[in-house]
N, C-alpha and C. Protein backbone atom coordinates (compact mmCIF):
# COMPACT_ATOMS: atom_id res chain seq x y z
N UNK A 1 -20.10 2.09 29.47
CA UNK A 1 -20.70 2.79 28.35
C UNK A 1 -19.62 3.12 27.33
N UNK A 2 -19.40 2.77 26.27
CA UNK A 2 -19.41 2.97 24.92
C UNK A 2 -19.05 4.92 24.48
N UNK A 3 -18.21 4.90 24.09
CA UNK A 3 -18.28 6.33 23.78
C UNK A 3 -18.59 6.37 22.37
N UNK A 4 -19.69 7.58 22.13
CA UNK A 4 -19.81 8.37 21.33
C UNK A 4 -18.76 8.37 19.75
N UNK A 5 -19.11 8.20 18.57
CA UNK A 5 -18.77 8.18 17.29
C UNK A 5 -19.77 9.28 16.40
N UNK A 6 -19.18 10.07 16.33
CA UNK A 6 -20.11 10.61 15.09
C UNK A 6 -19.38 10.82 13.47
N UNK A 7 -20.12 10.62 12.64
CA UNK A 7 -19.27 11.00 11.53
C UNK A 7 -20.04 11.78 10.43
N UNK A 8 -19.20 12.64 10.10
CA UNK A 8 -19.36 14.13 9.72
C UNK A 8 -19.11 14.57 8.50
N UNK A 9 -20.30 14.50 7.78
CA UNK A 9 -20.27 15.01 6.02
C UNK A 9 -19.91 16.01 5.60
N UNK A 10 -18.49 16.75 5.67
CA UNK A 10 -17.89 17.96 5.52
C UNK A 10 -17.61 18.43 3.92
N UNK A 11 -18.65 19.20 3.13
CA UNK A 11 -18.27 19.82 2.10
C UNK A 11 -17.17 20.82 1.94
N UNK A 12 -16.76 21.29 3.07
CA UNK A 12 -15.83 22.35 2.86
C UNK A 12 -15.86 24.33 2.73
N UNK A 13 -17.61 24.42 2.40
CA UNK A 13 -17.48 25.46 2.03
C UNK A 13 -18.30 26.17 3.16
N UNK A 14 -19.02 25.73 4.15
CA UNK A 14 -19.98 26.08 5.26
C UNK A 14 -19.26 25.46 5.96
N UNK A 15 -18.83 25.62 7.11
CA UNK A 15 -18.36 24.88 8.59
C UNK A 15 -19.98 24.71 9.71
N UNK A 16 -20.74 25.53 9.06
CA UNK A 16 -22.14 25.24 10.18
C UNK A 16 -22.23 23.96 10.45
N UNK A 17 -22.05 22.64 9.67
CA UNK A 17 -22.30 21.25 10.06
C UNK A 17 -20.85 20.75 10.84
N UNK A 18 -19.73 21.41 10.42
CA UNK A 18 -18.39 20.94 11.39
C UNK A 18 -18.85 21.65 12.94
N UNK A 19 -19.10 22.65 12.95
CA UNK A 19 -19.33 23.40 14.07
C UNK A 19 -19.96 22.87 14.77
N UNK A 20 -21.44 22.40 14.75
CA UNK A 20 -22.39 22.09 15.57
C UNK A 20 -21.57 20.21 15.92
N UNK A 21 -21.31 19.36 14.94
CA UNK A 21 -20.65 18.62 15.33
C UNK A 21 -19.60 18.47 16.66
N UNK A 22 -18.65 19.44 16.12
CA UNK A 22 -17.54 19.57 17.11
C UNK A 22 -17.99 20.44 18.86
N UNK A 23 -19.73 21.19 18.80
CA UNK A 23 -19.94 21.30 19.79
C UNK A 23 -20.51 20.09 20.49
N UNK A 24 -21.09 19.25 19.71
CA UNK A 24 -21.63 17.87 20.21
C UNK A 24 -21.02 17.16 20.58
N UNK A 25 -19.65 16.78 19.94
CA UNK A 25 -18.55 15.89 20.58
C UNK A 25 -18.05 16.18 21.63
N UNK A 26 -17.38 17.62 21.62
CA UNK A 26 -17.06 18.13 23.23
C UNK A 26 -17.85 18.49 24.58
N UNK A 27 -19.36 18.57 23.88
CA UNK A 27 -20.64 18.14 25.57
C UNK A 27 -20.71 16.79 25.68
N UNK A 28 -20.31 15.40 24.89
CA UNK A 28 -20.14 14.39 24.80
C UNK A 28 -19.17 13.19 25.13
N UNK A 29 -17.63 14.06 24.70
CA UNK A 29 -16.61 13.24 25.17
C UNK A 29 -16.43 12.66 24.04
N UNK A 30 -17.52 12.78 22.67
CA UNK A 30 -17.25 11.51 21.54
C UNK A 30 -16.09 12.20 20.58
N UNK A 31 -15.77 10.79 19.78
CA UNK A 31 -14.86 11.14 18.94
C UNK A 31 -15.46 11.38 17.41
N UNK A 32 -14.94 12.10 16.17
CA UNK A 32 -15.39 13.20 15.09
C UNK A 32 -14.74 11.96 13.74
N UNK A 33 -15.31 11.73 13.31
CA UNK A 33 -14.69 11.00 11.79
C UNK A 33 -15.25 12.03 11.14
N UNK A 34 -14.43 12.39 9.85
CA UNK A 34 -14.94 13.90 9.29
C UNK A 34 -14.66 12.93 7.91
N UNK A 35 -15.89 13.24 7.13
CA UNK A 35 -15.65 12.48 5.49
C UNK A 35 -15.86 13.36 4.32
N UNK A 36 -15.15 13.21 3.55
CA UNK A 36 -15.33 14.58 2.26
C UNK A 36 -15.31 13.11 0.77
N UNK A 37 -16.67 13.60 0.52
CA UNK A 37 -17.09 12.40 -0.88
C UNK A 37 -17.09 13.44 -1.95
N UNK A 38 -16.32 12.76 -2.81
CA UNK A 38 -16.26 13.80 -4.07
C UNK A 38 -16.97 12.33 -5.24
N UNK A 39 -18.45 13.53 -5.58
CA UNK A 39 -18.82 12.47 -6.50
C UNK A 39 -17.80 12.21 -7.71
N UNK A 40 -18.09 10.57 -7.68
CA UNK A 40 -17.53 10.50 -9.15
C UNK A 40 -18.17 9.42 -10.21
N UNK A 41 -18.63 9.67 -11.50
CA UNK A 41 -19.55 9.15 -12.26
C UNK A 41 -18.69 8.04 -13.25
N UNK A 42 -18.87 6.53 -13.24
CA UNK A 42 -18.76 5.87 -14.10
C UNK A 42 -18.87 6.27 -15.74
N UNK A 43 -17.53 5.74 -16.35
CA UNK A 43 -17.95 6.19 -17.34
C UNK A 43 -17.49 4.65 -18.29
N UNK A 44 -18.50 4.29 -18.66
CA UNK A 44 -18.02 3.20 -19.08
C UNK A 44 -17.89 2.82 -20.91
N UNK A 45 -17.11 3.67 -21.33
CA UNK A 45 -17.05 3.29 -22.75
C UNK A 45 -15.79 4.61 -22.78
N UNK A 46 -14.41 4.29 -22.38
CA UNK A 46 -13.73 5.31 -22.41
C UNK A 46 -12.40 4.47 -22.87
N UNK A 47 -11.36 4.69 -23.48
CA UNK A 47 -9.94 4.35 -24.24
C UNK A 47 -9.21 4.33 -22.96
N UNK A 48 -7.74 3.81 -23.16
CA UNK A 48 -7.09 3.39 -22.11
C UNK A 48 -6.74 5.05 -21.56
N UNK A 49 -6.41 5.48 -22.91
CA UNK A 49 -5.80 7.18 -22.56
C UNK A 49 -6.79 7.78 -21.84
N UNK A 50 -7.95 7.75 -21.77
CA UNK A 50 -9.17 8.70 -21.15
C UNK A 50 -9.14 8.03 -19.83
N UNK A 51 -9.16 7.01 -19.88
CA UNK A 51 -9.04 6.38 -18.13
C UNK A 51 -7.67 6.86 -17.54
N UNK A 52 -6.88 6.71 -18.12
CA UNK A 52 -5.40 7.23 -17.58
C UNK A 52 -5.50 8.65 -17.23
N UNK A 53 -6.05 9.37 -18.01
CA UNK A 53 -6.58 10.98 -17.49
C UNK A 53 -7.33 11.24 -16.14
N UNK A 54 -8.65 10.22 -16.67
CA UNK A 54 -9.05 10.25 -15.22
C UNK A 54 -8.76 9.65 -14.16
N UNK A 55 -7.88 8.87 -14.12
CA UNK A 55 -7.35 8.44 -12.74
C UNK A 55 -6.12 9.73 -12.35
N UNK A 56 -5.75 10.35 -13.00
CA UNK A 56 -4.78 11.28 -13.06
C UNK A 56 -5.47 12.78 -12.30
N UNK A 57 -6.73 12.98 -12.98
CA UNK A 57 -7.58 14.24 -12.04
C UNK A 57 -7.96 13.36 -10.82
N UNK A 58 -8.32 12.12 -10.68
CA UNK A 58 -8.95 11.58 -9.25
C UNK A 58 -7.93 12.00 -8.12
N UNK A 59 -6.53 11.82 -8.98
CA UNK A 59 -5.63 11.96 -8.01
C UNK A 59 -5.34 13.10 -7.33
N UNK A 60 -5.35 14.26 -8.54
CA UNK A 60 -4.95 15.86 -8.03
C UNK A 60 -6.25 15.98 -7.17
N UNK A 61 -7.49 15.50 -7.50
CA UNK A 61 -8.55 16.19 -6.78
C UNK A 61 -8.55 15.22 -5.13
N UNK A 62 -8.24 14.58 -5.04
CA UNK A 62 -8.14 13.72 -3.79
C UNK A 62 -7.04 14.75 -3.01
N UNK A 63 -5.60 15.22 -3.61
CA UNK A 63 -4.91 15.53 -3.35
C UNK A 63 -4.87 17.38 -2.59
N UNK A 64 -5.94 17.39 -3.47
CA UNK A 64 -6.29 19.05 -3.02
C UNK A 64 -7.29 19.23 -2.02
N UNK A 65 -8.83 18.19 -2.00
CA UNK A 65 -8.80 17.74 -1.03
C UNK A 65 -8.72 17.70 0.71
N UNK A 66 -7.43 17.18 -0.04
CA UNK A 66 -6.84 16.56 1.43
C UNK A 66 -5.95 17.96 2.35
N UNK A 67 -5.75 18.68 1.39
CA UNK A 67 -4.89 20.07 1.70
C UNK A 67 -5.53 21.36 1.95
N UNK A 68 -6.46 21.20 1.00
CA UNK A 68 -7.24 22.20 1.05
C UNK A 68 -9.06 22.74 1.92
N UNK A 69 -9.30 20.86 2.31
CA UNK A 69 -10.46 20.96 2.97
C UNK A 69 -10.25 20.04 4.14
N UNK A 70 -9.67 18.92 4.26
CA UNK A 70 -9.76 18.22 5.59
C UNK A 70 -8.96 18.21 6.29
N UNK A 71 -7.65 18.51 5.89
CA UNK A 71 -6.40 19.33 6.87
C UNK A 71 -6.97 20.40 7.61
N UNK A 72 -7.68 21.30 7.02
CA UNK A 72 -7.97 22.34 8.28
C UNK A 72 -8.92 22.36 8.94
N UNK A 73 -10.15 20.79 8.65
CA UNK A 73 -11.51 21.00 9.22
C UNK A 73 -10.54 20.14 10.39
N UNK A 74 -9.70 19.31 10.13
CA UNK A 74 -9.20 18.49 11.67
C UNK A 74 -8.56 19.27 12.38
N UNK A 75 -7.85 20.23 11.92
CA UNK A 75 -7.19 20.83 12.74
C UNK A 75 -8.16 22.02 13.30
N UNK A 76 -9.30 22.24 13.02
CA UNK A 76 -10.04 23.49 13.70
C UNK A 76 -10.73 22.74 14.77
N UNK A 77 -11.52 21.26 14.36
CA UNK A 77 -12.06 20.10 15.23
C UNK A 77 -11.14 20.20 16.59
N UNK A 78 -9.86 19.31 16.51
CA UNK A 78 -8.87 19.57 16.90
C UNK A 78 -8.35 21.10 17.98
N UNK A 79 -8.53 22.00 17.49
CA UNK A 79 -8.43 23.47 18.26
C UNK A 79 -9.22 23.99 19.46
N UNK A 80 -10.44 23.12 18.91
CA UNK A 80 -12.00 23.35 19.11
C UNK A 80 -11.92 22.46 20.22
N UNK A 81 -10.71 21.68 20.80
CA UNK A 81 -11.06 20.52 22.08
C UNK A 81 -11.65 18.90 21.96
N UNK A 82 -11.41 18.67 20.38
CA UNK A 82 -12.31 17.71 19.82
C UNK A 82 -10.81 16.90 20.40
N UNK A 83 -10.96 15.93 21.39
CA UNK A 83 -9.40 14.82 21.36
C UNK A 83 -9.29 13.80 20.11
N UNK A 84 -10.35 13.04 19.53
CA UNK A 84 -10.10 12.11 18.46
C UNK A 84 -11.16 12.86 17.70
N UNK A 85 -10.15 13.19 16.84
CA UNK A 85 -10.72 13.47 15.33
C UNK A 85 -9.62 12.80 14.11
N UNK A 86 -10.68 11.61 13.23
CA UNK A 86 -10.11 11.52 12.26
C UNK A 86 -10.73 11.88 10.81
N UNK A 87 -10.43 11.23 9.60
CA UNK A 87 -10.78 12.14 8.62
C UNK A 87 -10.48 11.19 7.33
N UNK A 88 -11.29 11.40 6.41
CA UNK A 88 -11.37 10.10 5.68
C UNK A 88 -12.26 10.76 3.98
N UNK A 89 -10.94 10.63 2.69
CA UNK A 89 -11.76 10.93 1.53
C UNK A 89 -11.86 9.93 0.96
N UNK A 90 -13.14 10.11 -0.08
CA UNK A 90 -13.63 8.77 -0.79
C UNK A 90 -14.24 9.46 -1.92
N UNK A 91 -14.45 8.26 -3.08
CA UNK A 91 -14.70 8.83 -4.08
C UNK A 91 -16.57 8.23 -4.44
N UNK A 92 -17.21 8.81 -4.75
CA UNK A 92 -18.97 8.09 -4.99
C UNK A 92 -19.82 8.49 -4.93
N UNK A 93 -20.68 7.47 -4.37
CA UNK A 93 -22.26 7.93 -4.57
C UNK A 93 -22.40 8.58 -2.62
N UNK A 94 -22.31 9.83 -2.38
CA UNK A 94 -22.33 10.20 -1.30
C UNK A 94 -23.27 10.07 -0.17
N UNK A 95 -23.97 9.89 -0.13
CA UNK A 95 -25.51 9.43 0.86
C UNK A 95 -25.17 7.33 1.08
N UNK A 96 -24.69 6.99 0.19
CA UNK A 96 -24.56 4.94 -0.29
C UNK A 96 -23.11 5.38 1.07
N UNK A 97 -22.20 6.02 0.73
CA UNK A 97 -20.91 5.74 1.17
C UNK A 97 -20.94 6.37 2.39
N UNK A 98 -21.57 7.69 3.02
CA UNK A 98 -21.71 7.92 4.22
C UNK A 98 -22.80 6.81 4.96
N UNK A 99 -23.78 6.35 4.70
CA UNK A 99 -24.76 4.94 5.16
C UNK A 99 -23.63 4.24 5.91
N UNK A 100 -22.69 3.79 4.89
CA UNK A 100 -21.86 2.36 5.11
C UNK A 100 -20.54 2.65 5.84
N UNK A 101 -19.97 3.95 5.81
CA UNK A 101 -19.00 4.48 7.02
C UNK A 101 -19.68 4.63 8.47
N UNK A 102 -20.92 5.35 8.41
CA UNK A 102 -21.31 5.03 9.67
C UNK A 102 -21.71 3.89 10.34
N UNK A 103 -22.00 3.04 9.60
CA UNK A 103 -22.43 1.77 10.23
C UNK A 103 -20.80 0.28 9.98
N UNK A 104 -20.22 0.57 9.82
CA UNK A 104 -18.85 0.11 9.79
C UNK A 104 -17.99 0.86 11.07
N UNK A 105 -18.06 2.28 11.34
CA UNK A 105 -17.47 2.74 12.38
C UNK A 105 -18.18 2.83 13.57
N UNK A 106 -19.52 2.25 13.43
CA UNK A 106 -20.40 2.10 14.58
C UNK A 106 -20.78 3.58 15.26
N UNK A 107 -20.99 4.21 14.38
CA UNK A 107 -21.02 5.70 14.69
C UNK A 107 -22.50 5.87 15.65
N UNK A 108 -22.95 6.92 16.31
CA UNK A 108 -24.10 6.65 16.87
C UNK A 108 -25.21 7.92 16.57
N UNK A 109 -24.32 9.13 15.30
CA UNK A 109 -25.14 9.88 14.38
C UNK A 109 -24.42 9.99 12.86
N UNK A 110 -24.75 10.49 12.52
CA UNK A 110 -24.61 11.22 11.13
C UNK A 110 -25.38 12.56 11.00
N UNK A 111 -23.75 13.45 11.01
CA UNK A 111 -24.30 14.85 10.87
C UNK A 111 -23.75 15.16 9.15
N UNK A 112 -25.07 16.06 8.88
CA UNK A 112 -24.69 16.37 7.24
C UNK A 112 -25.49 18.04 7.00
N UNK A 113 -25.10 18.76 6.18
CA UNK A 113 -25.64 19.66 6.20
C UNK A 113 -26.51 19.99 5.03
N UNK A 114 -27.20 21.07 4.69
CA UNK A 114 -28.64 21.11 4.04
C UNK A 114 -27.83 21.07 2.58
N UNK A 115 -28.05 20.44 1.51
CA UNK A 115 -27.22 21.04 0.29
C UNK A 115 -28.65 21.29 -0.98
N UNK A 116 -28.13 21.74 -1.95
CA UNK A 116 -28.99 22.42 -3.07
C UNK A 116 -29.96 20.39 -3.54
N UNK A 117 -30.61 20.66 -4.55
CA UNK A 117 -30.98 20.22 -5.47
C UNK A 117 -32.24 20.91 -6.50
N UNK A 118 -32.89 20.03 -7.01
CA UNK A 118 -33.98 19.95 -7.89
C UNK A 118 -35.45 20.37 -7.37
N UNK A 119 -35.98 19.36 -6.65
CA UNK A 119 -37.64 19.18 -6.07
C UNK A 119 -37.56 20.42 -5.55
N UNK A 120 -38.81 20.04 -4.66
CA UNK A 120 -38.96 21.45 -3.56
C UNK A 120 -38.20 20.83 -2.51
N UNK A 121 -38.59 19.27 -2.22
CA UNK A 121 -38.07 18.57 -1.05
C UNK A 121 -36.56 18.53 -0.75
N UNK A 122 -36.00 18.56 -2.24
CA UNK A 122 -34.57 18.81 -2.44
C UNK A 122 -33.96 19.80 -1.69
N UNK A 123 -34.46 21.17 -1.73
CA UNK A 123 -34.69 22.29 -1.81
C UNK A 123 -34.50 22.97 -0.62
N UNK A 124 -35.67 22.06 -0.16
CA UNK A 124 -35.49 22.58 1.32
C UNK A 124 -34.75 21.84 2.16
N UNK A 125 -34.01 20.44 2.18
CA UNK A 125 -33.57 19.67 3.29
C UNK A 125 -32.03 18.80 1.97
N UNK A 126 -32.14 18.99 1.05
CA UNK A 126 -31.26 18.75 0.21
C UNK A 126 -31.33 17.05 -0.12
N UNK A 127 -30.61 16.88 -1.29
CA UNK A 127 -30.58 15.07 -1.80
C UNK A 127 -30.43 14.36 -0.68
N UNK A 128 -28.97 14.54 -0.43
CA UNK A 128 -28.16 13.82 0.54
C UNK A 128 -28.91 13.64 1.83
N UNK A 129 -29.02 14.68 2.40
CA UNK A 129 -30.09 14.61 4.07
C UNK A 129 -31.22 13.43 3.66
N UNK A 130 -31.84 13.90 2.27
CA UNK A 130 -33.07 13.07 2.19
C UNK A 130 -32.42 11.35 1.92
N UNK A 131 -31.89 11.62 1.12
CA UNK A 131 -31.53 9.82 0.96
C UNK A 131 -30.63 8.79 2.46
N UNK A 132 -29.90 10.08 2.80
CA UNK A 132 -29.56 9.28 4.29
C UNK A 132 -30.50 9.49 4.95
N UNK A 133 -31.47 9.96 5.23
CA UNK A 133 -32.73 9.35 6.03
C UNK A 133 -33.44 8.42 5.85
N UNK A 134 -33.36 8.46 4.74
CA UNK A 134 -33.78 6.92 4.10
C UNK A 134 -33.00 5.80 4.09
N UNK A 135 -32.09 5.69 4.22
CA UNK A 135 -31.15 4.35 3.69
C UNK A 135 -30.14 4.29 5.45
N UNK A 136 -30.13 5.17 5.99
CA UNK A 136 -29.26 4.70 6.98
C UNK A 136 -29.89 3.91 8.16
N UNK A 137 -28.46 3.62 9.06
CA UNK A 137 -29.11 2.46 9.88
C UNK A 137 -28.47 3.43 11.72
N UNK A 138 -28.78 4.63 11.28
CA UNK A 138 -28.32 5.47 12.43
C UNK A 138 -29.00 6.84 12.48
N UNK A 139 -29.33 7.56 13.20
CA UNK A 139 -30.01 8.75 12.79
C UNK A 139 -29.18 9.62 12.34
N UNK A 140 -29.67 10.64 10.93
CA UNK A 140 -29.19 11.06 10.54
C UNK A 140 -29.70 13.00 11.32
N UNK A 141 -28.56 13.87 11.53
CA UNK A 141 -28.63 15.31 11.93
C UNK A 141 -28.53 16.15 10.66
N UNK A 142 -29.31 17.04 10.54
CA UNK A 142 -29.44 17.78 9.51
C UNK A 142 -29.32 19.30 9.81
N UNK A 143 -28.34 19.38 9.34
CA UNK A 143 -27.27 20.81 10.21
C UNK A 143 -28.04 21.95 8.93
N UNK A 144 -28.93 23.14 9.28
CA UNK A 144 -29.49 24.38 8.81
C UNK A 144 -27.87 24.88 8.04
């Protein structure tokens, strides 16, 4: 048997979806890929200088990030008895890019937690939950 992959849509500002994760991996034995997607919007009619800017914030914000949110969700994973935890930022369409990490790392859930939007449906279960239920090829966990 195959061990256990889960990978883990960590915003940073609630640990309720790291938490319940990292209790699942350790009744499990599985290992934690933790992913932090920072949308980022095409902009396509911009001067060389405006692209040079924004590759310049992509960078600080990747950079802060990496210091400020997934350094300490691995190391609490990590604290927490999690043995393989890794950790992975990307820049996009967040629901498209968690789909295609889990099914590239052969993961065997996708945990994500409730976030804001628009609808009611939004609202109550958030964009992201709703569109990875739709588009993925793994079940998706929808952390309260």
């Amino acid at each position: 048997m195959s061990q256990e992959s889960y990978v883990v849509a960590y915003e940073g500002e609630d640990r309720s979806v790291l938490d319940f994760a990292i209790e699942r991996a350790r009744r499990n034995s599985a290992s934690l890929h933790l992913v932090h997607i920072l949308e980022w919007s095409p902009y396509s009619f911009l001067t060389p200088q405006e692209l040079a800017e924004r590759h310049k914030q992509r960078n600080q914000e990747m950079a802060r990030a990496e210091t400020a949110i997934m350094n300490p969700a691995v190391a609490h994973a990590k604290a927490e008895g999690v043995a393989n935890v890794t950790s992975e930022l990307r820049y996009g369409s967040v629901a498209d890019l968690l789909a295609d990490i889990a099914k590239q790392r052969n993961a065997t859930f996708i945990f994500v937690g409730r976030s804001g939007g628009g609808s009611i449906a939004a609202r109550v279960f958030g964009s992201v939950p709703i569109a990875l239920a739709q588009i993925s090829t793994v079940p998706v966990v929808i952390v309260p």
